[in-house]
N, C-alpha and C. Protein backbone atom coordinates (compact mmCIF):
# COMPACT_ATOMS: atom_id res chain seq x y z
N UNK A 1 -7.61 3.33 23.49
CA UNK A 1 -6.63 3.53 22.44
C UNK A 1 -5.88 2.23 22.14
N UNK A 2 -5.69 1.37 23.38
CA UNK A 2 -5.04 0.25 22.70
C UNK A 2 -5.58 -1.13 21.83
N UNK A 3 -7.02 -0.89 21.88
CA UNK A 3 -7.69 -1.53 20.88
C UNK A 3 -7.37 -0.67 19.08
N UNK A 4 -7.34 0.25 19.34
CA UNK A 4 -7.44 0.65 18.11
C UNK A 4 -6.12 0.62 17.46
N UNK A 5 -5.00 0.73 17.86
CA UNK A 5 -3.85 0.29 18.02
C UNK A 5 -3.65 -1.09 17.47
N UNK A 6 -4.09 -1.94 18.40
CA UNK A 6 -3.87 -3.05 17.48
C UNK A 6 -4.27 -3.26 16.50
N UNK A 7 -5.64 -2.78 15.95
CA UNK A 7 -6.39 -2.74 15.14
C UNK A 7 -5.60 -2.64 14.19
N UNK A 8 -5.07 -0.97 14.04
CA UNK A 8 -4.24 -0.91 13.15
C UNK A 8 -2.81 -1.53 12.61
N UNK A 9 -2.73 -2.31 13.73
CA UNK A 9 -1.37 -2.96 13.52
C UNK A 9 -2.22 -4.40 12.96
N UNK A 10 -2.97 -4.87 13.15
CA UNK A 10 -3.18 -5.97 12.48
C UNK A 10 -3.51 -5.82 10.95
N UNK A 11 -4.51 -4.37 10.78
CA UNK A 11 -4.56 -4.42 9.08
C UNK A 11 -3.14 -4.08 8.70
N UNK A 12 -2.41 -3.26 9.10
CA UNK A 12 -0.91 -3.46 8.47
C UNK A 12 -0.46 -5.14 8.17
N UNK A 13 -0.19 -5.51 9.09
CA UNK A 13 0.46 -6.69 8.73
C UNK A 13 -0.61 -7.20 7.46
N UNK A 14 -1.90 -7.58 7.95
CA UNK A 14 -2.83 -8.30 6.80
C UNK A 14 -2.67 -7.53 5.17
N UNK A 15 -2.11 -6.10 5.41
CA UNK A 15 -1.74 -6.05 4.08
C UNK A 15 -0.10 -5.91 3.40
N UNK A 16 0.54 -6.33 3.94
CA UNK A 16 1.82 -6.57 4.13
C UNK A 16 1.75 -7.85 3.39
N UNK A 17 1.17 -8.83 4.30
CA UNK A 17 1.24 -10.41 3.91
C UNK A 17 0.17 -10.51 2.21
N UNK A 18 -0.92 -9.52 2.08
CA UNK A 18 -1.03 -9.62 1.09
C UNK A 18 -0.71 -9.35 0.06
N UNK A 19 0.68 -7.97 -0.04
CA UNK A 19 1.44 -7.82 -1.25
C UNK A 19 2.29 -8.40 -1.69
N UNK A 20 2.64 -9.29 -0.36
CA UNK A 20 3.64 -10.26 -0.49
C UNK A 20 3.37 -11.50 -1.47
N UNK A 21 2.01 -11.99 -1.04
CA UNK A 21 1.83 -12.79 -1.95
C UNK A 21 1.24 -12.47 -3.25
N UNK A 22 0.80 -11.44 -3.12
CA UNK A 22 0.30 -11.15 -4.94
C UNK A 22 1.48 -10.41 -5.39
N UNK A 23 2.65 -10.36 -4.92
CA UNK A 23 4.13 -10.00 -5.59
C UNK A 23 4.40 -11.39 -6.03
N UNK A 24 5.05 -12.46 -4.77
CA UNK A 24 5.20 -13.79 -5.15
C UNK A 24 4.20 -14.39 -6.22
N UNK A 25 3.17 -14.27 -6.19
CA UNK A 25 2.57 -14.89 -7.58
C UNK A 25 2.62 -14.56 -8.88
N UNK A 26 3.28 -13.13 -8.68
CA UNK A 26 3.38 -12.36 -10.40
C UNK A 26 4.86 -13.30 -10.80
N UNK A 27 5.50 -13.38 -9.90
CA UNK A 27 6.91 -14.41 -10.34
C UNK A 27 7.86 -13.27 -11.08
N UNK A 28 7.47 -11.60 -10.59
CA UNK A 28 8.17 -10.67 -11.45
C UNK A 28 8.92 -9.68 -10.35
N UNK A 29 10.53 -8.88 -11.16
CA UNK A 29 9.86 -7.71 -9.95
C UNK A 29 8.84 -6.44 -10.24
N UNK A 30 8.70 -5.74 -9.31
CA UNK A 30 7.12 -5.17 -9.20
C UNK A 30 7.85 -3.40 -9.18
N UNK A 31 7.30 -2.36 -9.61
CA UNK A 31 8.07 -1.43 -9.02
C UNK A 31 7.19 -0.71 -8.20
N UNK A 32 7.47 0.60 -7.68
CA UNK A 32 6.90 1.05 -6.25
C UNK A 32 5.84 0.92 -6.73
N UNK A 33 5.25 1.79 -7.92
CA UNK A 33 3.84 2.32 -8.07
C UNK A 33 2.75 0.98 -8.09
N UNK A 34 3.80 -0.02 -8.24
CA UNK A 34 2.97 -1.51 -8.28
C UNK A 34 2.48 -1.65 -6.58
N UNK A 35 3.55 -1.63 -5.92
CA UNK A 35 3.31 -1.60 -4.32
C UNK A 35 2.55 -1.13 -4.22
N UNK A 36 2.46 0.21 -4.17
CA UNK A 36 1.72 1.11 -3.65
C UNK A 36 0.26 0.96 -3.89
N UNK A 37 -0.23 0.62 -5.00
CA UNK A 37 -0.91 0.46 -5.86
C UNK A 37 -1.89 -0.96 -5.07
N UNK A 38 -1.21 -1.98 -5.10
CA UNK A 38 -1.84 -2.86 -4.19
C UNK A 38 -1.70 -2.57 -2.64
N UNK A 39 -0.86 -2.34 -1.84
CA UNK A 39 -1.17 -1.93 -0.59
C UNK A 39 -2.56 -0.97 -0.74
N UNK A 40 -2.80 0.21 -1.21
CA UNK A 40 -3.71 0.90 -1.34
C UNK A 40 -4.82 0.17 -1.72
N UNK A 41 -5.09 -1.55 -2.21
CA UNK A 41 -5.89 -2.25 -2.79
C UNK A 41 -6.72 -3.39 -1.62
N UNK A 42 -5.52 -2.53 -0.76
CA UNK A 42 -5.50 -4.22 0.59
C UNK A 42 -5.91 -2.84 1.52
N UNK A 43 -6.49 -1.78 1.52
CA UNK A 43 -7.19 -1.12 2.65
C UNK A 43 -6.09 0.31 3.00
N UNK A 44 -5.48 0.05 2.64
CA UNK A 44 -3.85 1.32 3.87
C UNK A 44 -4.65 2.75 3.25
N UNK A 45 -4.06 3.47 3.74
CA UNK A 45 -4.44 4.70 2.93
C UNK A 45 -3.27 5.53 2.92
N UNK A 46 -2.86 6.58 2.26
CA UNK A 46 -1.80 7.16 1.82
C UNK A 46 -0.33 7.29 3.31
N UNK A 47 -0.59 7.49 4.45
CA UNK A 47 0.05 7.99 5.27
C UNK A 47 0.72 6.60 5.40
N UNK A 48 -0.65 5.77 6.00
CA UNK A 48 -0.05 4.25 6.05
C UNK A 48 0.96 3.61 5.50
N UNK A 49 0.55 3.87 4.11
CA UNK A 49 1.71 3.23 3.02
C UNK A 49 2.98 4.13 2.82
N UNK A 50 2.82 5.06 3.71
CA UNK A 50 4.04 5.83 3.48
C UNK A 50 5.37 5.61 4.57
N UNK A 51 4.20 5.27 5.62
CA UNK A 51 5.23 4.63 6.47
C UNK A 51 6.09 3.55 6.42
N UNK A 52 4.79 2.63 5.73
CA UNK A 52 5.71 0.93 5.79
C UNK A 52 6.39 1.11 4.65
N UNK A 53 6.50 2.09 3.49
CA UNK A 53 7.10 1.76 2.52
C UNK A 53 8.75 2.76 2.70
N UNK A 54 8.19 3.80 3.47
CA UNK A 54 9.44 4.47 4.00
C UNK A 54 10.23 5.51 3.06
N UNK A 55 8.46 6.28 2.45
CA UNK A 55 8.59 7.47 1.65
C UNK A 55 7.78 8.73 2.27
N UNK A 56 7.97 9.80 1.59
CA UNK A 56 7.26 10.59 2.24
C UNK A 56 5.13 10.78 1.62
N UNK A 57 4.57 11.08 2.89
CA UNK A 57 3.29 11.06 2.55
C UNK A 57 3.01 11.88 1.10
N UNK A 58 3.58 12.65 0.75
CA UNK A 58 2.95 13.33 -0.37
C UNK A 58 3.51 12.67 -1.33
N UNK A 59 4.88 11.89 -1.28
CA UNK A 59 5.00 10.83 -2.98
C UNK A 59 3.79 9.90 -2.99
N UNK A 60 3.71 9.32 -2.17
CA UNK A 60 2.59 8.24 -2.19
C UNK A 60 1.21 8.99 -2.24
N UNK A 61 0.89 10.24 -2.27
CA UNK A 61 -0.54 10.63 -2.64
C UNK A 61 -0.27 11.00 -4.42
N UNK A 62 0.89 11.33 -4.38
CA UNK A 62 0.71 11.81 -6.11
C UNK A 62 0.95 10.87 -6.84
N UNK A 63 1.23 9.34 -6.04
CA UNK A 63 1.53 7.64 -7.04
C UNK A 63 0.08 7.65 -6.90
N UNK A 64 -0.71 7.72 -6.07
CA UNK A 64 -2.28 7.48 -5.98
C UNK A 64 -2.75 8.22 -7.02
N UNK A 65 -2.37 9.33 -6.77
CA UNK A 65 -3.66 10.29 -7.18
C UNK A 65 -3.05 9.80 -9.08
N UNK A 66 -1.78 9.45 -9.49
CA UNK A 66 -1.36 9.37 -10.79
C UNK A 66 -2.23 7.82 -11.23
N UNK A 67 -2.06 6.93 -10.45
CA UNK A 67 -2.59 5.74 -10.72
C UNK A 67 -3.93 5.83 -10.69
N UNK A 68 -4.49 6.96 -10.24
CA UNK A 68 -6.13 6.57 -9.90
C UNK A 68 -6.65 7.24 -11.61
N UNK A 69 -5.61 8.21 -11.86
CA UNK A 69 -5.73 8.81 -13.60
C UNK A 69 -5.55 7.72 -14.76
N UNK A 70 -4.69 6.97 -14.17
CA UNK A 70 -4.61 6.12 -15.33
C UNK A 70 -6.01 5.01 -15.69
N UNK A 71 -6.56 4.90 -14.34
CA UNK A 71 -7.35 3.53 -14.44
C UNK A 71 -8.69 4.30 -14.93
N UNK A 72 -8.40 5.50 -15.41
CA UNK A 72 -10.15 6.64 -15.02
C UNK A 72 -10.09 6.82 -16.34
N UNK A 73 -8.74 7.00 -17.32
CA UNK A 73 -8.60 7.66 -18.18
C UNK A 73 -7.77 6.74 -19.61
């Protein structure tokens, strides 16, 4: 278990550091569904991003499941 553990603690951070910088490069602010939206782009999956973002799992499945409508439709 403590391999997998880290595991998961390392793709956290690796996608942490990557919203960070594709936030810093928009030079804008971003709002959640933007977050969410790229964390979900950098690997996390709904629970994940619910943690680090510090909402509950089912807002962040219905920002998914809303964003995944927009890009379909």
């Amino acid at each position: 278990m403590g391999e997998e553990k880290d595991d998961r603690i390392v793709r956290r951070l690796n996608a942490v550091v990557y919203l960070l910088a594709e936030l810093n490069s928009r030079g804008e602010k971003s709002s959640m569904r933007d977050k969410i939206d790229l964390l979900s782009k950098a690997g996390l999956n709904y629970k994940e991003i619910a943690e680090l973002m510090g909402k509950n799992p089912n807002y962040i499945a219905v920002e998914l499941n809303t964003l995944r409508k927009k890009k379909s439709g």
